[in-house]
Protein backbone atom coordinates (compact mmCIF):
# COMPACT_ATOMS: atom_id res chain seq x y z
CA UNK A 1 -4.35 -5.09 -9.26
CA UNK A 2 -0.45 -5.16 -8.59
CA UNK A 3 0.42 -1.58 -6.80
CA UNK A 4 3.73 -0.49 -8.38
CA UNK A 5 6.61 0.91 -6.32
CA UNK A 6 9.19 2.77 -7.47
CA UNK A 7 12.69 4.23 -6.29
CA UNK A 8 14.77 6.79 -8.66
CA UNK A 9 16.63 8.95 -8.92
CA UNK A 10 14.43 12.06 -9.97
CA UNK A 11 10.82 12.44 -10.41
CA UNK A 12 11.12 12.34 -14.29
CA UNK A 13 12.58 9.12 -14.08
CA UNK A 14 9.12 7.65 -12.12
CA UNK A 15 7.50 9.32 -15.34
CA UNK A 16 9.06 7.38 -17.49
CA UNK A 17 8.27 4.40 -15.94
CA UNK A 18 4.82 5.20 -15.76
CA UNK A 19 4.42 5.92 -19.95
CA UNK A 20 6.25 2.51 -20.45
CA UNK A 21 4.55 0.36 -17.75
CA UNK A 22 0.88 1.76 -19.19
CA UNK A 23 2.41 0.47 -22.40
CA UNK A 24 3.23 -2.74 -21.65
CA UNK A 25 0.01 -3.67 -19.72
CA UNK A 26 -2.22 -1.47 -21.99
CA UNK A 27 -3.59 0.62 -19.02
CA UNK A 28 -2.62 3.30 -16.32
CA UNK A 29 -0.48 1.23 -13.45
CA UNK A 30 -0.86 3.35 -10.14
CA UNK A 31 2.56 3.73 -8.53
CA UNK A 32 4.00 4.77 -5.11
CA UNK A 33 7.25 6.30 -5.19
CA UNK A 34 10.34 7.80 -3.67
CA UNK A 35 12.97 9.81 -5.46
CA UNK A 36 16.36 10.56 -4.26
CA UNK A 37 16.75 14.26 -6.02
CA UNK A 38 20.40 12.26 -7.21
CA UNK A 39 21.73 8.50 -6.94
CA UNK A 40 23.65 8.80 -3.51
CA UNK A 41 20.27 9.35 -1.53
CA UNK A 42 19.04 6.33 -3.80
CA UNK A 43 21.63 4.18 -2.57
CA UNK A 44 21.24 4.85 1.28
CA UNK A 45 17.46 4.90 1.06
CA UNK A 46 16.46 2.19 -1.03
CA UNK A 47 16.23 -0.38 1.57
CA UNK A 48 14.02 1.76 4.32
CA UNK A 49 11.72 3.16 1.23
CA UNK A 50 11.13 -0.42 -0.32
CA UNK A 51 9.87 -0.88 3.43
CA UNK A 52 7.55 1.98 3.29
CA UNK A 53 6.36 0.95 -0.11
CA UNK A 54 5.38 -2.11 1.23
CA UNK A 55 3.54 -0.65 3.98
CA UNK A 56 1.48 1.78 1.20
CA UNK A 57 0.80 -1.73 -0.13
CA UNK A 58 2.88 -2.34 -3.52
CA UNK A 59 3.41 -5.57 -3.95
CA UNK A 60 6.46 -5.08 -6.72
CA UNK A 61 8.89 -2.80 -6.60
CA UNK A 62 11.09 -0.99 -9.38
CA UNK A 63 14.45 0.17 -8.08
CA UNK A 64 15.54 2.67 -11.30
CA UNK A 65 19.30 3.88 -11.06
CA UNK A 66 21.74 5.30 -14.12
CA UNK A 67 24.83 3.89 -14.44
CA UNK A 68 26.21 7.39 -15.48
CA UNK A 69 30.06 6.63 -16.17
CA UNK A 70 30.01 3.57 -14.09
CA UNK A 71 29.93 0.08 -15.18
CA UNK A 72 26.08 -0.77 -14.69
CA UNK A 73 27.03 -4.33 -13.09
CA UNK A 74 29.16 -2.18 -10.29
CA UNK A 75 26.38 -0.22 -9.57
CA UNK A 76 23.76 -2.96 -9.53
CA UNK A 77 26.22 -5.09 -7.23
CA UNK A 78 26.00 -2.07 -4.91
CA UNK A 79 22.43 -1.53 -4.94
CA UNK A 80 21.56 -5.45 -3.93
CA UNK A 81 23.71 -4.90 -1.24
CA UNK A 82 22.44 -1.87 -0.23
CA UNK A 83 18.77 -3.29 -0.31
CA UNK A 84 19.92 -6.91 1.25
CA UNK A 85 16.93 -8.89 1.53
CA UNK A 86 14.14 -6.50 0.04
CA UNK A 87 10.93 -6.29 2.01
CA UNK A 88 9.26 -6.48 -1.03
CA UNK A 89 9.87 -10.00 -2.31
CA UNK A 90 8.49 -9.02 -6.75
CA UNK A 91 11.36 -6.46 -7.37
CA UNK A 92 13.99 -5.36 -9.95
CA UNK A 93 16.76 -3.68 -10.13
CA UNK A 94 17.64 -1.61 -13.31
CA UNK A 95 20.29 0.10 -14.18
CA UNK A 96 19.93 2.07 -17.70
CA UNK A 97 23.22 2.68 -19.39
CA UNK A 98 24.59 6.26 -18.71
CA UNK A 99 20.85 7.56 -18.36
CA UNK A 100 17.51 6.70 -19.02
CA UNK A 101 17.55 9.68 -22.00
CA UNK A 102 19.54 6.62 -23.86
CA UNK A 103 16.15 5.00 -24.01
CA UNK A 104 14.57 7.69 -25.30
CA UNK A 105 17.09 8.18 -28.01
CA UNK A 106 16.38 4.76 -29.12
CA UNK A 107 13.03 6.49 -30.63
CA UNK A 108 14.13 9.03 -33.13
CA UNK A 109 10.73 9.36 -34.80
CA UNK A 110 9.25 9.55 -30.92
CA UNK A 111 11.06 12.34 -30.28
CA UNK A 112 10.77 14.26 -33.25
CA UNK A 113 7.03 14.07 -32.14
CA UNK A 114 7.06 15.32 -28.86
CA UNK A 115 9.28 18.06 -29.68
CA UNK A 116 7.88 19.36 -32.81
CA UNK A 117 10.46 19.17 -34.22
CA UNK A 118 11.21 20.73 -37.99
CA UNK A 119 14.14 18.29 -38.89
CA UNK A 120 13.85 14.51 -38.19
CA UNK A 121 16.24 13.26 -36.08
CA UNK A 122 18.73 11.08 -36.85
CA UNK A 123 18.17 7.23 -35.57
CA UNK A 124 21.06 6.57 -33.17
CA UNK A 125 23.00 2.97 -34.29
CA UNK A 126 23.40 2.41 -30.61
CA UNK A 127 22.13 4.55 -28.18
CA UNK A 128 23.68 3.20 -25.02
CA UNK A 129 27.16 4.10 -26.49
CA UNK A 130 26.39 7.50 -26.54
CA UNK A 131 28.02 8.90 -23.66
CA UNK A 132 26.15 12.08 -22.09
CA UNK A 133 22.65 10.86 -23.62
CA UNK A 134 20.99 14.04 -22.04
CA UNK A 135 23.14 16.45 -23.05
CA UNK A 136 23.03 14.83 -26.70
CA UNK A 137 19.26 15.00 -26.43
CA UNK A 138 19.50 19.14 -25.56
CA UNK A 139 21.78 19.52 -28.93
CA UNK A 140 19.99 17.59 -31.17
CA UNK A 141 16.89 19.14 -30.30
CA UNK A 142 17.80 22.59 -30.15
CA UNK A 143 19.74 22.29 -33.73
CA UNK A 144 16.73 20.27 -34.77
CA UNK A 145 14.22 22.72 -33.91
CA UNK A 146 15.79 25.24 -35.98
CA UNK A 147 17.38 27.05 -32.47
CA UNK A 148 14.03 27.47 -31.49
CA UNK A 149 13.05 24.65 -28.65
CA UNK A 150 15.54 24.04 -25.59
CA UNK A 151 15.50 20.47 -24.22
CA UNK A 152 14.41 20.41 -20.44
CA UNK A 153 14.60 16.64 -19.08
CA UNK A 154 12.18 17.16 -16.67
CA UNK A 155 9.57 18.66 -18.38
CA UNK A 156 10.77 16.60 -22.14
CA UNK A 157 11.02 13.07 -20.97
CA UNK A 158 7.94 12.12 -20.56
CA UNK A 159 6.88 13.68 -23.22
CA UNK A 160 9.05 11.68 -24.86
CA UNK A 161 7.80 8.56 -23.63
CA UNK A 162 4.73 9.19 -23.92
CA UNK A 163 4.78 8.09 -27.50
CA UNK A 164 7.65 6.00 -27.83
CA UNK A 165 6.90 2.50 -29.22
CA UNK A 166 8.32 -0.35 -27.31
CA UNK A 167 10.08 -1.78 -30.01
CA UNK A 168 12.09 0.75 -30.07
CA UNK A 169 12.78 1.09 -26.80
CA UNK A 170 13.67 -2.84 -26.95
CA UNK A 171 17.36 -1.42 -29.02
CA UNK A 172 18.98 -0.74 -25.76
CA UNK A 173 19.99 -4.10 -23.99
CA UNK A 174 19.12 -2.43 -20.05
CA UNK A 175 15.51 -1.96 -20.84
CA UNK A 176 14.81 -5.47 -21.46
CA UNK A 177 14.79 -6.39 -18.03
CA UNK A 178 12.12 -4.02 -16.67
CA UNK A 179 9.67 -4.88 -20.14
CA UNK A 180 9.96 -8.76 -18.66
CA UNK A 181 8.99 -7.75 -15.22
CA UNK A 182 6.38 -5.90 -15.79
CA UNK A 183 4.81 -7.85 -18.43
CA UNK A 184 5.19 -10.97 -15.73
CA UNK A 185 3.95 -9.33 -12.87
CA UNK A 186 1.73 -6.15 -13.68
CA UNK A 187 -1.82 -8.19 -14.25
């Protein structure tokens, strides 16, 4: 079995990845991982923790970054050359549009179900448009709740993804790449 590794940004990121990897491959992936606590520490660390994931023997290797208000081909540019020639030969770099919550929003009905919430949520046309994904996550939820639940990304998200399908997480174009690698190479 492939050993996953995995560099983000914060530790609810790496949960994420873990709900939709044990999707794709129908089983629990185990993962090594380092996260940054923020993308700067991403950037400068990615190439020496790639090393050490190699060395805790993963043989592929998830580098997971937001684009925040940055064009996403910018800040995959600077990641390759921040990694150069990655010791870990099976890896990916993705970049999710603003944040990884846009992901999440793709799954209206998912999130309605992890929250509890009273009112559906509205389906978002395109949810990598939205521009502070997050902070529309805390709003809709909280109004959607009746004022009653308060939207905590690191505790929500993987709640979140927990039960969202994958063909909903297939709306937003930046996911597509880590669904193909992982259904290639997670066996």
């Amino acid at each position: 079995m492939n050993r996953l590794g995995v560099i983000a940004e914060e530790e609810n990121d790496v949960d994420v990845v873990r709900c939709i990897a044990a999707k794709i491959v129908r089983r629990e992936v185990p993962i090594e991982k380092f996260v940054g606590h923020g993308c700067s520490k991403v950037r400068a660390k990615c190439r020496s923790w790639a090393s050490t994931l190699r060395d805790r023997g993963c043989r592929l290797l998830v580098i997971l970054h937001d684009s925040d208000t940055v064009d996403p081909v910018e800040v995959k540019d600077e990641l390759v050359q921040k990694l150069g020639s990655s010791p870990i030969a099976l890896h990916i770099i993705v970049i999710p549009v603003r944040e990884i919550e846009a992901w999440l929003l793709a799954d209206d009905q998912a999130i309605g179900q992890a929250m509890k919430l009273s009112q559906p949520m509205k389906r978002v046309a395109n949810p990598e448009r939205v521009m502070n994904p997050k902070e529309h996550l805390r709003d809709q939820i909280f109004i959607r709740s009746g004022h009653k639940t308060r939207y905590v990304n690191t505790i929500h998200n993987k709640r979140i993804a927990a039960v969202c399908k994958l063909a909903n997480l297939r709306r937003c174009a930046s996911f597509a790449p880590l669904e193909l690698f992982l259904s290639t190479h997670l066996r």
